[in-house]
PDB file of N, CA and C in Angstrom:
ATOM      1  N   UNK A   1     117.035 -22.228-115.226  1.00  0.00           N
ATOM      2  CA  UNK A   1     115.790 -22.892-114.890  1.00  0.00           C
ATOM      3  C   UNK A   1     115.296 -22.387-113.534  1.00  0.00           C
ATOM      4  N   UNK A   2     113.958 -21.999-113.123  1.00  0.00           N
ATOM      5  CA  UNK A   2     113.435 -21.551-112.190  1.00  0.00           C
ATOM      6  C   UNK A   2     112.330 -22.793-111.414  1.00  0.00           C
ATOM      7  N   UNK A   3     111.797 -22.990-110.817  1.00  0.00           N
ATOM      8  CA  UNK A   3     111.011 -23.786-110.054  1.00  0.00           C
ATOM      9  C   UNK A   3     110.040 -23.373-109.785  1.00  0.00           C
ATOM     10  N   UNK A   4     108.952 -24.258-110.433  1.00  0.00           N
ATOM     11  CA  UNK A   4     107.114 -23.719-110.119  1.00  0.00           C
ATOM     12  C   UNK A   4     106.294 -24.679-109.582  1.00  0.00           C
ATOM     13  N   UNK A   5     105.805 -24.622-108.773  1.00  0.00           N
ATOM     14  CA  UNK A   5     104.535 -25.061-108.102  1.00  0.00           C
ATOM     15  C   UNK A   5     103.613 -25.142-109.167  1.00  0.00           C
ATOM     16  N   UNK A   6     103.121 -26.155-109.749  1.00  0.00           N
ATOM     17  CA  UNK A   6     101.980 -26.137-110.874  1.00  0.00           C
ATOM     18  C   UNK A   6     100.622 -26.966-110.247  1.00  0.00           C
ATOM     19  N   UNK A   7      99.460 -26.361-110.731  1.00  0.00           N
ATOM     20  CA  UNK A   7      97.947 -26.706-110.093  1.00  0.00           C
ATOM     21  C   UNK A   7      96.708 -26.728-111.274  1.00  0.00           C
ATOM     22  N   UNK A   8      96.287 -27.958-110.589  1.00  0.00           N
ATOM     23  CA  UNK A   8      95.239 -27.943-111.645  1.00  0.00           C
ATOM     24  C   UNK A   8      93.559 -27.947-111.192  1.00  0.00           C
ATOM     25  N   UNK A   9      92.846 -27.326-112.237  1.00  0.00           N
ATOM     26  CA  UNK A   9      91.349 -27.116-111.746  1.00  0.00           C
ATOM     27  C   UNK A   9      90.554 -27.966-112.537  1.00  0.00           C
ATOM     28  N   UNK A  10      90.011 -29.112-112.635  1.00  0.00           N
ATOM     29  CA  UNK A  10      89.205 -29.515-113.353  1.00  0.00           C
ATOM     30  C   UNK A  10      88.470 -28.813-114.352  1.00  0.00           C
ATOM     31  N   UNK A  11      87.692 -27.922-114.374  1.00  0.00           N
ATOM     32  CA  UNK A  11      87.333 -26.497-115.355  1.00  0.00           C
ATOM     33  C   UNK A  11      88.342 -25.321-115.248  1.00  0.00           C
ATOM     34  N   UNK A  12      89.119 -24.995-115.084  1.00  0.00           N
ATOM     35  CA  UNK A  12      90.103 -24.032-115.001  1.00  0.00           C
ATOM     36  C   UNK A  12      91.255 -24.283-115.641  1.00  0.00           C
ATOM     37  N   UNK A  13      91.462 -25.380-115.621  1.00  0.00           N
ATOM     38  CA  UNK A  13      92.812 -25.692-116.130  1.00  0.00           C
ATOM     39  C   UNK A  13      93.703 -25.468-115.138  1.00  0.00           C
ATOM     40  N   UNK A  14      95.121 -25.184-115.493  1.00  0.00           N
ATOM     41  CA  UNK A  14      96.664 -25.016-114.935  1.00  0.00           C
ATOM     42  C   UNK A  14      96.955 -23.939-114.598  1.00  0.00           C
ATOM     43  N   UNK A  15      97.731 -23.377-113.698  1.00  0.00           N
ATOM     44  CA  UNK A  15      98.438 -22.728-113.287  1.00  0.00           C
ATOM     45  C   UNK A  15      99.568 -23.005-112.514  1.00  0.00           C
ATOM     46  N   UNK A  16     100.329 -22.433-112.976  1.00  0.00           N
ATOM     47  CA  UNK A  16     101.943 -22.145-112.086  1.00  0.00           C
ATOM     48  C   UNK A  16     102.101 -21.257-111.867  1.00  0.00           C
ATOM     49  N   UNK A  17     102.821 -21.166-110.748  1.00  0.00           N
ATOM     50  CA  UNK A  17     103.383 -20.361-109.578  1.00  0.00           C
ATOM     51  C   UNK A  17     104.850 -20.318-109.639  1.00  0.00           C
ATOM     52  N   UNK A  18     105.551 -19.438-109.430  1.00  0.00           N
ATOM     53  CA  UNK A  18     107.095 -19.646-109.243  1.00  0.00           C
ATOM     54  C   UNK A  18     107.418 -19.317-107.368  1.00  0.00           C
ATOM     55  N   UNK A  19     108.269 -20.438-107.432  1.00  0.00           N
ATOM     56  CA  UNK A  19     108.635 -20.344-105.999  1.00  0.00           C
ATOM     57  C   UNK A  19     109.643 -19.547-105.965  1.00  0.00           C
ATOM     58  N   UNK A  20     109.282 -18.453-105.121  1.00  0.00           N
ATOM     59  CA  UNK A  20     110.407 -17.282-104.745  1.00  0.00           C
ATOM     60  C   UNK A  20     109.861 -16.018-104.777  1.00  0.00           C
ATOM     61  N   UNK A  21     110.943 -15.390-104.741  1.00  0.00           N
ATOM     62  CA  UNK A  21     110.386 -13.650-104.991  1.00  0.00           C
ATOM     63  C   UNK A  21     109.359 -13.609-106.316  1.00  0.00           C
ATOM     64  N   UNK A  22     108.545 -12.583-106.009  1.00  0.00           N
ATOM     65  CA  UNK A  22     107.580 -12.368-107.124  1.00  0.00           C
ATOM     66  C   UNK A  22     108.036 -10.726-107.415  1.00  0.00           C
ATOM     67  N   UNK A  23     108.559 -10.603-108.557  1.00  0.00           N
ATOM     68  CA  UNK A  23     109.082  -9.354-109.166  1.00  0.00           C
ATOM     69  C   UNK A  23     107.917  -8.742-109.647  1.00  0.00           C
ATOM     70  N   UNK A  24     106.968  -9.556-110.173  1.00  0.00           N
ATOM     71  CA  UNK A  24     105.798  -8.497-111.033  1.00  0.00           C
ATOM     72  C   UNK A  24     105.065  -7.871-109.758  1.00  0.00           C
ATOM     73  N   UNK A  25     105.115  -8.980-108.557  1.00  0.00           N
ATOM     74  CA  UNK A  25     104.070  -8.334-107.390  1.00  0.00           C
ATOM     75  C   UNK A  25     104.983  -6.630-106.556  1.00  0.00           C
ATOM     76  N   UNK A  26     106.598  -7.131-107.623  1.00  0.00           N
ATOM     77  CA  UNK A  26     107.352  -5.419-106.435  1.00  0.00           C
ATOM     78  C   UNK A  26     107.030  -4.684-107.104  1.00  0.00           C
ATOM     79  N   UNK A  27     107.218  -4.637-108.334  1.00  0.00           N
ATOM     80  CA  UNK A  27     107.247  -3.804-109.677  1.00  0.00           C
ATOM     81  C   UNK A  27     105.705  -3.360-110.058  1.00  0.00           C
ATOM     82  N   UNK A  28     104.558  -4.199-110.234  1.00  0.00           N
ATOM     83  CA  UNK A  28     103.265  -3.727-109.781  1.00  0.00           C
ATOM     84  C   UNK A  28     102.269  -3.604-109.080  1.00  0.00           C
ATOM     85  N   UNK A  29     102.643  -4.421-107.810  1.00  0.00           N
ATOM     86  CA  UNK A  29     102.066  -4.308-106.735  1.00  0.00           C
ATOM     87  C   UNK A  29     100.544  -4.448-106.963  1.00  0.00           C
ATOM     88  N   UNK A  30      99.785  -3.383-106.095  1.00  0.00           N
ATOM     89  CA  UNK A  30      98.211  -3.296-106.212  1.00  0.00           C
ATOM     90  C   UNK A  30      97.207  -4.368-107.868  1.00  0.00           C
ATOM     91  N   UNK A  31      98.175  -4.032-108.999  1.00  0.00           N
ATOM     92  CA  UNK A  31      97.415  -4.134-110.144  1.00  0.00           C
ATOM     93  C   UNK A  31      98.012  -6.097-110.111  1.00  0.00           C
ATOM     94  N   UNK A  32      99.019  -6.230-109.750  1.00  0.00           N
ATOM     95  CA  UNK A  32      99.368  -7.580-109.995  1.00  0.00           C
ATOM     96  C   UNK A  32      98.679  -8.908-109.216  1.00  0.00           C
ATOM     97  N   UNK A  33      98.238  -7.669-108.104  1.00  0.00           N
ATOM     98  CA  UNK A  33      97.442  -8.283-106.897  1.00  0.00           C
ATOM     99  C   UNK A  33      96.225  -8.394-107.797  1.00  0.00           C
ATOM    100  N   UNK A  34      95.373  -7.237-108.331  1.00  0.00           N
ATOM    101  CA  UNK A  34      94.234  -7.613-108.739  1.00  0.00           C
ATOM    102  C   UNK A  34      94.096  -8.583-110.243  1.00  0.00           C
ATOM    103  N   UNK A  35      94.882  -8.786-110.886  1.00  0.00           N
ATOM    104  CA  UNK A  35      95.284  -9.386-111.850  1.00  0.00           C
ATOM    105  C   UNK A  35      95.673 -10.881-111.420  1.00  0.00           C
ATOM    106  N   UNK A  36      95.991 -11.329-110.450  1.00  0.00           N
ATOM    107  CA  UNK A  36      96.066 -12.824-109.725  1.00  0.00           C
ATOM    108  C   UNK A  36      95.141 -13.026-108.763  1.00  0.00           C
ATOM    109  N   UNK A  37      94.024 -12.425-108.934  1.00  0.00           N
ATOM    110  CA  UNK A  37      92.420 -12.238-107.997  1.00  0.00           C
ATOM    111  C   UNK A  37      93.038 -12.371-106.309  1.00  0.00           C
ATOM    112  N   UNK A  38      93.637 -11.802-106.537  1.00  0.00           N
ATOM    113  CA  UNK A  38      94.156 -11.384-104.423  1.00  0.00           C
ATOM    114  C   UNK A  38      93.888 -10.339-104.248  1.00  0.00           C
ATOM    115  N   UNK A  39      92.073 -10.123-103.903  1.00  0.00           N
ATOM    116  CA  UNK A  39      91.141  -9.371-103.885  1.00  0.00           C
ATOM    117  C   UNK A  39      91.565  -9.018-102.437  1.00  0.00           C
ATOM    118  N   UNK A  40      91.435 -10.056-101.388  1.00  0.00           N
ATOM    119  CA  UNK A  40      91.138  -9.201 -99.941  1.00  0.00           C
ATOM    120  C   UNK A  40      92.891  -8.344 -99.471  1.00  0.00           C
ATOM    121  N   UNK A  41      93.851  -9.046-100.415  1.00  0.00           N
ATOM    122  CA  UNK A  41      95.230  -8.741-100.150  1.00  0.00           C
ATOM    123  C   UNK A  41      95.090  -7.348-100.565  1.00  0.00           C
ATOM    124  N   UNK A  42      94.490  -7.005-101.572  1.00  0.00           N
ATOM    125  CA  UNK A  42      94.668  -5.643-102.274  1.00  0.00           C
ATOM    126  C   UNK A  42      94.068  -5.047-101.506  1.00  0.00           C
ATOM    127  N   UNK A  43      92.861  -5.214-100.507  1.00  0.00           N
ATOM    128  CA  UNK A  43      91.956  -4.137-100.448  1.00  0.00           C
ATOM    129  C   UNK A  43      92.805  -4.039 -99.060  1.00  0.00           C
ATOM    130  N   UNK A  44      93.508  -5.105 -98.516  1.00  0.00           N
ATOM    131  CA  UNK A  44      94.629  -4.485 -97.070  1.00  0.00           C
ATOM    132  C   UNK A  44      95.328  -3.654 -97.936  1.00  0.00           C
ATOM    133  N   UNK A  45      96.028  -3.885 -98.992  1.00  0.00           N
ATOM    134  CA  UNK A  45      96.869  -2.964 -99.212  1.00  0.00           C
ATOM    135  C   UNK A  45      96.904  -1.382 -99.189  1.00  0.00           C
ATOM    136  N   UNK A  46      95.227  -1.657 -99.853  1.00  0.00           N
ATOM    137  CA  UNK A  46      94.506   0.042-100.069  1.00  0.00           C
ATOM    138  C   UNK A  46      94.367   0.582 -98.625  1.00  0.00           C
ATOM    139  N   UNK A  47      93.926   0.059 -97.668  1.00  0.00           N
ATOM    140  CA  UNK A  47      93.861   0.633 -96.723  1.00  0.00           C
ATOM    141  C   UNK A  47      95.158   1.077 -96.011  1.00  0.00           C
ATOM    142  N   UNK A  48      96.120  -0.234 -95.962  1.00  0.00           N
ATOM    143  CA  UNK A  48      97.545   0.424 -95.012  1.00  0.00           C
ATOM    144  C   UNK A  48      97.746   1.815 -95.836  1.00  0.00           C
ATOM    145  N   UNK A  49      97.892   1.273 -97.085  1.00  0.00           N
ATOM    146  CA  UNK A  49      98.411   2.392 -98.069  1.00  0.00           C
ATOM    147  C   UNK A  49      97.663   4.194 -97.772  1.00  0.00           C
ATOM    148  N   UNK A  50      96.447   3.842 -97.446  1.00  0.00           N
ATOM    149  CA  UNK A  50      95.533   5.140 -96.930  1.00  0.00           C
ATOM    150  C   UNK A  50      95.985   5.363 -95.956  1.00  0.00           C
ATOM    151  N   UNK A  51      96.162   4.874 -95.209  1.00  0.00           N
ATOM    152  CA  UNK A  51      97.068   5.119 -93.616  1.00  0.00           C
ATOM    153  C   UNK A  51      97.672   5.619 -93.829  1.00  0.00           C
ATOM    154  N   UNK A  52      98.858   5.521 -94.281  1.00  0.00           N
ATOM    155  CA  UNK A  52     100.251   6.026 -94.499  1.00  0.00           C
ATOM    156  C   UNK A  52      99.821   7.370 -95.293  1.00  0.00           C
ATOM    157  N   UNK A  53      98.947   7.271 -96.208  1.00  0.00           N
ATOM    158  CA  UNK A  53      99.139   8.307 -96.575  1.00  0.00           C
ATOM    159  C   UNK A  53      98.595   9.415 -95.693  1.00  0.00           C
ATOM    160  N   UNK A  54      97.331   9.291 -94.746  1.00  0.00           N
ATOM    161  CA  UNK A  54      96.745  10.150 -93.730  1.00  0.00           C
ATOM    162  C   UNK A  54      97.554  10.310 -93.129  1.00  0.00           C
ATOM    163  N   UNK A  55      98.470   9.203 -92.624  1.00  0.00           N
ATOM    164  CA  UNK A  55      99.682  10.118 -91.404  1.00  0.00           C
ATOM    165  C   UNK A  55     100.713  10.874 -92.031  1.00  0.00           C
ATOM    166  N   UNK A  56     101.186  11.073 -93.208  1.00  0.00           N
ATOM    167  CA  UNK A  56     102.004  11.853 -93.866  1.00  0.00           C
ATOM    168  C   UNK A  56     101.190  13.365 -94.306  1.00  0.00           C
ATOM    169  N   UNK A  57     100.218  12.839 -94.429  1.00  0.00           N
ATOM    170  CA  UNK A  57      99.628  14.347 -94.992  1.00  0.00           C
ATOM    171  C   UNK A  57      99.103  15.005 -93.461  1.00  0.00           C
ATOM    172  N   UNK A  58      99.328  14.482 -92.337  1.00  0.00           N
ATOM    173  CA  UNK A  58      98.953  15.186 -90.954  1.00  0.00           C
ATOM    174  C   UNK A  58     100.433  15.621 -90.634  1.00  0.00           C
ATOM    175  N   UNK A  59     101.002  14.865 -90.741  1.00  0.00           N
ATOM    176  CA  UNK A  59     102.520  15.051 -89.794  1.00  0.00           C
ATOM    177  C   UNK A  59     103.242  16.240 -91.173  1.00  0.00           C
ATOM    178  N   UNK A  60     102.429  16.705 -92.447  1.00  0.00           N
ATOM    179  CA  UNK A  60     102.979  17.292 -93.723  1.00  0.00           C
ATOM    180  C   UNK A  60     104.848  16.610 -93.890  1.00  0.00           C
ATOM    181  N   UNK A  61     104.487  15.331 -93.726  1.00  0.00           N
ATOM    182  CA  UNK A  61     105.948  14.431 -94.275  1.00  0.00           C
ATOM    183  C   UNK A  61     105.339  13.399 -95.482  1.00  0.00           C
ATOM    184  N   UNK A  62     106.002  13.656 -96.793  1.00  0.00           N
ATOM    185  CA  UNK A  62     105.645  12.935 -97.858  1.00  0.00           C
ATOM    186  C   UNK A  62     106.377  11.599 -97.769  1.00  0.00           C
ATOM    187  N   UNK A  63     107.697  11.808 -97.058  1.00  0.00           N
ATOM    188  CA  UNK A  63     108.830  10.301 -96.912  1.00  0.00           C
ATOM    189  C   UNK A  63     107.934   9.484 -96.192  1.00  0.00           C
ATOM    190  N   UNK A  64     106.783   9.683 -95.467  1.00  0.00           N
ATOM    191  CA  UNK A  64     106.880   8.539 -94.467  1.00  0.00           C
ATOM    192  C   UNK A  64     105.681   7.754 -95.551  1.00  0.00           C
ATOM    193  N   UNK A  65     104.843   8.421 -96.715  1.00  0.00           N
ATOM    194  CA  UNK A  65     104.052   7.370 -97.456  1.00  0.00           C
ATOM    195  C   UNK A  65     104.740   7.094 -98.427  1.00  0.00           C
ATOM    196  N   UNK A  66     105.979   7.630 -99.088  1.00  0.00           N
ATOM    197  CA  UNK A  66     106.675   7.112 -99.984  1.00  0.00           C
ATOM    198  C   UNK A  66     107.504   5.934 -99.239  1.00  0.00           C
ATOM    199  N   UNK A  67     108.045   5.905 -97.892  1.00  0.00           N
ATOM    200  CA  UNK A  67     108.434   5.035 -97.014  1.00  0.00           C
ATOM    201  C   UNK A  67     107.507   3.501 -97.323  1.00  0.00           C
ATOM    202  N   UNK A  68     106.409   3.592 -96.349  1.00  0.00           N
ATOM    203  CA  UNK A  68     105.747   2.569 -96.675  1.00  0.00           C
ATOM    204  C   UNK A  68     104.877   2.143 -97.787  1.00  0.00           C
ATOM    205  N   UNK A  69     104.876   3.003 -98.798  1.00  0.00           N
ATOM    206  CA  UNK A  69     104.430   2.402-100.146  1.00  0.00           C
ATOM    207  C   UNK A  69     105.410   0.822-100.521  1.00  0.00           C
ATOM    208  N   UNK A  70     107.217   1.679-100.418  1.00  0.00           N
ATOM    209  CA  UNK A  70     107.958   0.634-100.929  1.00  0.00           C
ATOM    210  C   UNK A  70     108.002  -0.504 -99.499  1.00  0.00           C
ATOM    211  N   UNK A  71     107.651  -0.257 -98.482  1.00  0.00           N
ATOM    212  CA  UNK A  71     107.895  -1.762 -98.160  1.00  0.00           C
ATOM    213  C   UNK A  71     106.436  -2.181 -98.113  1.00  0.00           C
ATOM    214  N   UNK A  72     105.297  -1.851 -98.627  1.00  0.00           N
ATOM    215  CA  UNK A  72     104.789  -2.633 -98.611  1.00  0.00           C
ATOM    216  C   UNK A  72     104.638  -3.401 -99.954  1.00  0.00           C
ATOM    217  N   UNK A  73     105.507  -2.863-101.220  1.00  0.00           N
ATOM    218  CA  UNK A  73     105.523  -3.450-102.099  1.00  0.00           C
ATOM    219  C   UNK A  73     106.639  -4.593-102.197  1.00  0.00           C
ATOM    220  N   UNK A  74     107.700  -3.949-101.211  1.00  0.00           N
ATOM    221  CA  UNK A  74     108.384  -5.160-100.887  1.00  0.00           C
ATOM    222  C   UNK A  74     107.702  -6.279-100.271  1.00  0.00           C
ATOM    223  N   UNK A  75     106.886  -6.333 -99.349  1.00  0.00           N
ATOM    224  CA  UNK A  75     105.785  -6.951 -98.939  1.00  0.00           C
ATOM    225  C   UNK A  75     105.723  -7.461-100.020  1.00  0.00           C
ATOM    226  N   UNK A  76     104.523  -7.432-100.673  1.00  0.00           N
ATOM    227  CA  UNK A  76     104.560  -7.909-101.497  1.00  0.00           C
ATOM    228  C   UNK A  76     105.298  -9.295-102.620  1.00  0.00           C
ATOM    229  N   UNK A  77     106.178  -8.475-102.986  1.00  0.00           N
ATOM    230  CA  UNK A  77     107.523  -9.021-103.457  1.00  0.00           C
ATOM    231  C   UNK A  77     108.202 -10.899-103.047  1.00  0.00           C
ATOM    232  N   UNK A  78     107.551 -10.561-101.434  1.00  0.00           N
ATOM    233  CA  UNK A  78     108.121 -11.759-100.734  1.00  0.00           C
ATOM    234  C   UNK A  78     107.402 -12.773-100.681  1.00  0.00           C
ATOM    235  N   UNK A  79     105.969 -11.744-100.619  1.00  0.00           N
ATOM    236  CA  UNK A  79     105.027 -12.745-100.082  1.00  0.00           C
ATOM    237  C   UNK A  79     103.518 -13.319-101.323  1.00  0.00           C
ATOM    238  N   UNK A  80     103.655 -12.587-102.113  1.00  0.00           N
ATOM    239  CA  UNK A  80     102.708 -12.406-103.136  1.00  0.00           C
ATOM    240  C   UNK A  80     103.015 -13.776-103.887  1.00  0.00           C
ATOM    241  N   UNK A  81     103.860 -14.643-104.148  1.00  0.00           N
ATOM    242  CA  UNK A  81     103.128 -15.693-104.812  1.00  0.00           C
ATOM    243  C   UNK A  81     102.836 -16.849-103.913  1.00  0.00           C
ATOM    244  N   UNK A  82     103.230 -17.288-102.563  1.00  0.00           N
ATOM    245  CA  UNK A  82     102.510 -17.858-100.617  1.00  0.00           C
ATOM    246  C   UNK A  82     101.459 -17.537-100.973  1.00  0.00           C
ATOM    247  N   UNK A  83     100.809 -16.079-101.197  1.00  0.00           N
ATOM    248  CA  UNK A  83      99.220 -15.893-100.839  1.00  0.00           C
ATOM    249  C   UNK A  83      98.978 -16.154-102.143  1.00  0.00           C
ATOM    250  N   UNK A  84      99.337 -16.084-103.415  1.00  0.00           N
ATOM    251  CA  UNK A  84      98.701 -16.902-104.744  1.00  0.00           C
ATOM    252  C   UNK A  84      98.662 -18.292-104.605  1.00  0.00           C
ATOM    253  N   UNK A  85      99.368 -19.226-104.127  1.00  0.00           N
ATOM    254  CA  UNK A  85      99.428 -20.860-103.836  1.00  0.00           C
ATOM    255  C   UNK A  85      98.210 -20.742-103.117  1.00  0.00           C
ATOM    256  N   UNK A  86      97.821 -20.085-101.932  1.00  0.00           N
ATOM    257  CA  UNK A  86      96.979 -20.434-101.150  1.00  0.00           C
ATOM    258  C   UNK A  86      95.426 -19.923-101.441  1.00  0.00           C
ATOM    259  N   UNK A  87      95.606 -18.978-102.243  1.00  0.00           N
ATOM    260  CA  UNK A  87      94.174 -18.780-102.950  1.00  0.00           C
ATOM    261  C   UNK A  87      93.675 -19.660-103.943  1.00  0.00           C
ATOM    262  N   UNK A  88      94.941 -20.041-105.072  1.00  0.00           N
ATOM    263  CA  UNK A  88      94.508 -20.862-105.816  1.00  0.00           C
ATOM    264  C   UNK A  88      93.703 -22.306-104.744  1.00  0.00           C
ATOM    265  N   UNK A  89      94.687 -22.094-103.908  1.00  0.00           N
ATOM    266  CA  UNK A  89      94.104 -24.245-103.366  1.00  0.00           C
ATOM    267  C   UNK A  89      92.799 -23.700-102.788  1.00  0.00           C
ATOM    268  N   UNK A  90      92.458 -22.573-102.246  1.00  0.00           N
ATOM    269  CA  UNK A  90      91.161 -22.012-102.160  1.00  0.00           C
ATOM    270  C   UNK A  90      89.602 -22.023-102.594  1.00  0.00           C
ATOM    271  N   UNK A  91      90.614 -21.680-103.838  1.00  0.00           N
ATOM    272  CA  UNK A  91      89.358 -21.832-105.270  1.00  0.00           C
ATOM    273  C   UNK A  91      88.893 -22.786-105.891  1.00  0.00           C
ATOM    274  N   UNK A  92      89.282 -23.990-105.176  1.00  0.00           N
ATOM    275  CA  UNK A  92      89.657 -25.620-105.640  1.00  0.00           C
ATOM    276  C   UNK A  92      90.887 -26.256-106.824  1.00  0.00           C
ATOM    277  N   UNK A  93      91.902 -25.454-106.651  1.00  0.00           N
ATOM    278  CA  UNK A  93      93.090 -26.023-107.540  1.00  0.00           C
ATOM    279  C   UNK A  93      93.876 -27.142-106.427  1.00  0.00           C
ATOM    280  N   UNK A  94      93.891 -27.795-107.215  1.00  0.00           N
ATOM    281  CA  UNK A  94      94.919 -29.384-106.890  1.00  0.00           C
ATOM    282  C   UNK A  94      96.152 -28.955-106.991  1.00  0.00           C
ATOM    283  N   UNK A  95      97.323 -29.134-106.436  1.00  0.00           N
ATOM    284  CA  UNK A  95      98.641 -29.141-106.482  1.00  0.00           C
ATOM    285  C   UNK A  95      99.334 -30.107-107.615  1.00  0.00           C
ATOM    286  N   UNK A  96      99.338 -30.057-108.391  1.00  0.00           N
ATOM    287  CA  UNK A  96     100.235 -31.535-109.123  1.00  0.00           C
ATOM    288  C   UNK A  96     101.748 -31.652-108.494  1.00  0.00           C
ATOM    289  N   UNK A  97     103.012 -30.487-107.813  1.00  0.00           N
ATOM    290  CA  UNK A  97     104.272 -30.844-107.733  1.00  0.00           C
ATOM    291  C   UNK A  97     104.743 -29.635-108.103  1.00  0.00           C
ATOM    292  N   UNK A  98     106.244 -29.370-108.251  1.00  0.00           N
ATOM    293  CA  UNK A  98     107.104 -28.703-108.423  1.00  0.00           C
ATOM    294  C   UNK A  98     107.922 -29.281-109.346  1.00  0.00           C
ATOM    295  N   UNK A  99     108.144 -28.383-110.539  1.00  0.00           N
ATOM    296  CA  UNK A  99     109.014 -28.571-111.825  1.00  0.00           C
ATOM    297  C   UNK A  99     110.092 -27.593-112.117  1.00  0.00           C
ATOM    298  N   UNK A 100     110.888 -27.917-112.413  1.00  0.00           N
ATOM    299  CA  UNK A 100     111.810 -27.186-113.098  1.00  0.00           C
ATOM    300  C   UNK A 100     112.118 -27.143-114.546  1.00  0.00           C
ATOM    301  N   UNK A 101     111.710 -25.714-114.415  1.00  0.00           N
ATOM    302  CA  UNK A 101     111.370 -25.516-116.449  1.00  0.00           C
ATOM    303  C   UNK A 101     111.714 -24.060-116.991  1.00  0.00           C
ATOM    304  N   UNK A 102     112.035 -23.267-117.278  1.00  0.00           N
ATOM    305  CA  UNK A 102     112.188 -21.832-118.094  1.00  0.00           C
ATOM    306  C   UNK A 102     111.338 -21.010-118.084  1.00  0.00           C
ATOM    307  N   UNK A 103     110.197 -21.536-117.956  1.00  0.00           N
ATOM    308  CA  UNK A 103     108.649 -20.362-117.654  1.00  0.00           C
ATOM    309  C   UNK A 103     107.786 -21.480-117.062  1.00  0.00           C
ATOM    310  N   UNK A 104     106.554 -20.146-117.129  1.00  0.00           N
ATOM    311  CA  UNK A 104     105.240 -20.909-116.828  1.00  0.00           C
ATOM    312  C   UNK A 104     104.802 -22.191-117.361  1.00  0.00           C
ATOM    313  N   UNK A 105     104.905 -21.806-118.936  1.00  0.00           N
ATOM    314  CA  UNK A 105     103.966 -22.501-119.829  1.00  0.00           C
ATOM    315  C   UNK A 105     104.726 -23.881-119.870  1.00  0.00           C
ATOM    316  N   UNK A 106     105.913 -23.624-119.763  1.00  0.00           N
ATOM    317  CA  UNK A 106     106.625 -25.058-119.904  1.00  0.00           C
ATOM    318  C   UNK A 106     106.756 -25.981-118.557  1.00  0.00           C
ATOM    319  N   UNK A 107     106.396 -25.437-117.543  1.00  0.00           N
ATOM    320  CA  UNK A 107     106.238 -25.636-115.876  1.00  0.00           C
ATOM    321  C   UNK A 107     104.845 -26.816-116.317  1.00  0.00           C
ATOM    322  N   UNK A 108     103.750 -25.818-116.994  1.00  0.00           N
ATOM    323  CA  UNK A 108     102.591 -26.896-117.068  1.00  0.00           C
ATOM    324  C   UNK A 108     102.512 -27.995-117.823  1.00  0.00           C
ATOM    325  N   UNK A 109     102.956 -27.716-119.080  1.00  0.00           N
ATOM    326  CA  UNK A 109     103.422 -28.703-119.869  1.00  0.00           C
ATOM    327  C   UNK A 109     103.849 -29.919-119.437  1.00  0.00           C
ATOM    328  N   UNK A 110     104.978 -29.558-118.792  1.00  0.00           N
ATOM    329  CA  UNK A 110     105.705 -30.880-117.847  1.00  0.00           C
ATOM    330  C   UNK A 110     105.137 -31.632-116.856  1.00  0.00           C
ATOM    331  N   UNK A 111     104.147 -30.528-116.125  1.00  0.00           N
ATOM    332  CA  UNK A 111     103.388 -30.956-114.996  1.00  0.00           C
ATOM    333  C   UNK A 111     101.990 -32.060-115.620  1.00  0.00           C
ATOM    334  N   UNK A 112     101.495 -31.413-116.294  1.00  0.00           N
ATOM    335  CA  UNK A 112     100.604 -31.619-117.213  1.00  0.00           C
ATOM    336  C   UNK A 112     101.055 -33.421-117.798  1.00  0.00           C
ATOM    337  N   UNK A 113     101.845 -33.209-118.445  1.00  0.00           N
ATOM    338  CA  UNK A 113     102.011 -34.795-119.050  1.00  0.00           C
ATOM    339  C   UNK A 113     102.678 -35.459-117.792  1.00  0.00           C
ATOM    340  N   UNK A 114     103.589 -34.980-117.052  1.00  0.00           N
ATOM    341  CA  UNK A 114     103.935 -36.255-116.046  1.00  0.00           C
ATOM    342  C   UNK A 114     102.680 -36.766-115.172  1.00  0.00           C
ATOM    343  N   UNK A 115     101.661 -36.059-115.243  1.00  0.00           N
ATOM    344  CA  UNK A 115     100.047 -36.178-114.248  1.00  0.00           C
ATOM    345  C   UNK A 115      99.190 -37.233-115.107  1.00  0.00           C
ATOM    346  N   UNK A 116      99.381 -37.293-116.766  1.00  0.00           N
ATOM    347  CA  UNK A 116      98.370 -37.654-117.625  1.00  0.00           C
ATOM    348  C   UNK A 116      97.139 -36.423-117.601  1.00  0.00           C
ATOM    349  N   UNK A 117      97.423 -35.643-117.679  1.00  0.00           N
ATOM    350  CA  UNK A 117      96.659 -34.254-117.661  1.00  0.00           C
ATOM    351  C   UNK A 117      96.291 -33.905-119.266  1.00  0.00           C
ATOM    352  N   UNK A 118      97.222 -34.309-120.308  1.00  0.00           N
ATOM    353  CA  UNK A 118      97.368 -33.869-121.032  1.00  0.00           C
ATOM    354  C   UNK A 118      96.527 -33.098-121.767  1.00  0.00           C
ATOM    355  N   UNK A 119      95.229 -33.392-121.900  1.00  0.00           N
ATOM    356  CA  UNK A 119      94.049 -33.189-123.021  1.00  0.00           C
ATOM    357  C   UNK A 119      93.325 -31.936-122.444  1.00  0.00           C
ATOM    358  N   UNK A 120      93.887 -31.324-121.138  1.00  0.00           N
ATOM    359  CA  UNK A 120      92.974 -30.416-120.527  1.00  0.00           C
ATOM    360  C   UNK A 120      94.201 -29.614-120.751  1.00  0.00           C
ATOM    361  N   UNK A 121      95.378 -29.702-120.763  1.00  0.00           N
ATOM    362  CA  UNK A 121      96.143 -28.779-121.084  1.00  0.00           C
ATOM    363  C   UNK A 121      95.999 -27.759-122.319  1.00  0.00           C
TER     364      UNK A 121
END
C-alpha cells in the first residue's frame, strides 16, 4: 500500500497524488511535467537544460550536459509531485486527506466516499 494525497475540484473532479518519490517524473521528466500541466516547471527545466547544454558544447565536454540532465531529472524525481500538490491547490483543488490504497483510482474511491463525494466520482 502506498499513500496519496487526494483533491477534489468541483468541475474537475479527483485527483491523487502519491506522497514520495515520483518515478514517472525521473524516468520522463520534461513530458511528465507537461502531462501534469507543470508548465512554468518545464519551461525552467528547458532552459537550465539549454544551459548545460551551451556550457558543454563551449567547454566541447558532453559529461557535463549528460551530468546535469540526470540531476535535474533527479530533481525532478524528488520534487515533482510538492510542485503537483501545489499547482493542483492552485487551480482550485480542495485537499480531501491522505489514504492508503494500491493506486490512484482506489486512493479516490476511498477519498471520495469517506468525503460523501461519491456521485462526482
Amino acid at each position: 500500500m502506498r499513500s496519496f494525497d487526494v483533491y477534489h475540484h468541483p468541475e474537475q473532479g479527483f485527483q491523487a497524488v502519491k506522497v514520495g518519490f515520483s518515478w514517472p517524473g525521473l524516468f520522463f521528466g520534461g513530458l511528465w511535467l507537461l502531462a501534469k500541466r507543470l508548465f512554468k516547471v518545464w519551461f525552467l527545466l528547458v532552459l537550465v537544460g539549454s544551459a548545460a547544454s551551451a556550457v558543454g558544447a563551449a567547454m566541447d565536454n558532453d559529461a557535463i550536459q549528460s551530468v546535469a540532465v540526470l540531476i535535474l531529472l533527479v530533481v525532478v524525481g524528488f520534487q515533482g509531485n510538492s510542485w503537483r500538490r501545489e499547482n493542483l491547490e492552485k487551480r482550485g483543488y480542495s485537499p480531501l486527506g491522505t489514504v492508503q490504497a494500491s493506486g490512484p483510482a482506489a486512493a479516490v474511491g476511498q477519498a471520495a466516499q469517506a468525503s460523501g463525494l461519491l456521485k462526482a466520482a
